[in-house]
Protein backbone atom coordinates (compact mmCIF):
# COMPACT_ATOMS: atom_id res chain seq x y z
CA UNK A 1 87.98 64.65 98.73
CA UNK A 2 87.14 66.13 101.92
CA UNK A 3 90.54 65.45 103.07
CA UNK A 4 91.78 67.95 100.88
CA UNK A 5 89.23 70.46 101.97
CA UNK A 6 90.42 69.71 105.60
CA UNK A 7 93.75 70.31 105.11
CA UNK A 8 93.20 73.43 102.66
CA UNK A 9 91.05 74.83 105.83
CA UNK A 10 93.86 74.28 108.05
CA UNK A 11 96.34 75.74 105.89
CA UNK A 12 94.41 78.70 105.04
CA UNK A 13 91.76 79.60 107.95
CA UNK A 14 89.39 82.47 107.22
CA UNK A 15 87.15 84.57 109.79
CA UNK A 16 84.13 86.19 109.83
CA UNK A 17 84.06 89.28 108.86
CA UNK A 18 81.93 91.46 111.22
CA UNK A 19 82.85 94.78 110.07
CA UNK A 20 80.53 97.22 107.47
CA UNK A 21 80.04 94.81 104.26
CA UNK A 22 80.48 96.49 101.95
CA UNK A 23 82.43 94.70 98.59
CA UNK A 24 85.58 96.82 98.79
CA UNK A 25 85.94 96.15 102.75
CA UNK A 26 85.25 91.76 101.97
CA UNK A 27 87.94 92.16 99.60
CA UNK A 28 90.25 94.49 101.46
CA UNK A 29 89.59 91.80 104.60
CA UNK A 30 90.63 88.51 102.27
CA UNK A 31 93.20 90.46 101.27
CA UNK A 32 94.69 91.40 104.50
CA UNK A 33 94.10 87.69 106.08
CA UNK A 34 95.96 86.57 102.91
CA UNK A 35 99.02 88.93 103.65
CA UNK A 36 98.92 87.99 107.93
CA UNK A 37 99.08 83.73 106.55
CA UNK A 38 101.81 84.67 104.15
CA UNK A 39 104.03 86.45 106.89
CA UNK A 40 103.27 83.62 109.22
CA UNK A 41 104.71 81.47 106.66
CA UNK A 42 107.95 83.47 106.36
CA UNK A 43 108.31 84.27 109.29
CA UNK A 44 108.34 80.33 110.21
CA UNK A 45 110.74 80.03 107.86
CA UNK A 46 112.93 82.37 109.05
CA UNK A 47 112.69 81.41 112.51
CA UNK A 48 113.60 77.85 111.14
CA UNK A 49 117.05 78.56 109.09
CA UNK A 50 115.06 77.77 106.45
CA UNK A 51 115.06 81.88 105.10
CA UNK A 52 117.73 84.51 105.78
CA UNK A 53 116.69 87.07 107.96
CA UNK A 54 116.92 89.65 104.82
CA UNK A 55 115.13 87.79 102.14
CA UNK A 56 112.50 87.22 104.91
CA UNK A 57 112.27 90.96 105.62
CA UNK A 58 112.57 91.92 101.66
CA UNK A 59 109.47 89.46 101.06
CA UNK A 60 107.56 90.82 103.92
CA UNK A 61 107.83 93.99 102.58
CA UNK A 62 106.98 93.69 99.16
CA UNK A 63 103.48 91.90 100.28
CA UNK A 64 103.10 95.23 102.79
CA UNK A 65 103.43 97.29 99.82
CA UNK A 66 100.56 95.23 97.60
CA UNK A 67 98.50 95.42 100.85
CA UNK A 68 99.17 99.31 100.98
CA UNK A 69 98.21 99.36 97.31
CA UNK A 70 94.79 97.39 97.24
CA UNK A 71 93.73 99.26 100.55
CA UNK A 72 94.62 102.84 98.60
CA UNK A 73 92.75 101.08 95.31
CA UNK A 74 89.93 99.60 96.81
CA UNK A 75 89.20 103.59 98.55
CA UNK A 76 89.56 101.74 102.47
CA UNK A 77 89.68 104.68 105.05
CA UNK A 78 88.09 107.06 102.92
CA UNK A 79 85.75 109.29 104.15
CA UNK A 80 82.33 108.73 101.79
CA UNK A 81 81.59 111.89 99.50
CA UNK A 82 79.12 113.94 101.88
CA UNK A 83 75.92 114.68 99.76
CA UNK A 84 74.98 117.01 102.24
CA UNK A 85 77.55 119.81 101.29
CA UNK A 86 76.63 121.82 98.14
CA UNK A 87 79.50 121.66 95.19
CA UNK A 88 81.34 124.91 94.98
C-alpha cells in the first residue's frame, strides 16, 4: 500500500503553502498546482508526438480559463471590504 502512496506523491507533488491561509487562498493554491501538473503533462506530450501542437494549446487553454474562473469565484486579488469607510 505504501507503494501506491509513493508513486501517487511522485505523480502529484504538493508544496507548502506559505502565503495568508486563508480557505479561499488553500483552495485557489491546490487549484493552481493542479493546473501547473496538468500543463506539465501536456506539454510532455506534446513535446513527445504524442499531442498535436493545437490540441495541446486548445487543452491548455481551457484549464487557464477554469483557473481564471475559480480565482474570480473564490474573490483571489480582491481588496477586503474596508470597515473603516462609512457606507454612503
Amino acid at each position: 500500500m505504501a507503494d501506491n502512496h509513493d508513486k501517487y506523491n511522485f505523480l502529484y507533488p504538493r508544496n507548502s503553502y506559505h502565503g495568508q491561509v486563508q480557505p479561499e487562498n488553500l483552495v485557489f493554491n491546490a487549484n493552481l498546482q493542479e493546473f501547473a501538473h496538468k500543463v506539465s503533462y501536456i506539454c510532455n506530450l506534446e513535446t513527445g508526438g504524442k499531442l498535436p501542437s493545437e490540441e495541446a494549446y486548445k487543452q491548455i487553454k481551457s484549464l487557464w480559463k477554469q483557473l481564471k474562473r475559480s480565482k474570480k469565484e473564490l474573490g483571489i486579488g480582491k481588496k477586503p471590504f474596508d470597515h473603516d469607510q462609512e457606507l454612503e
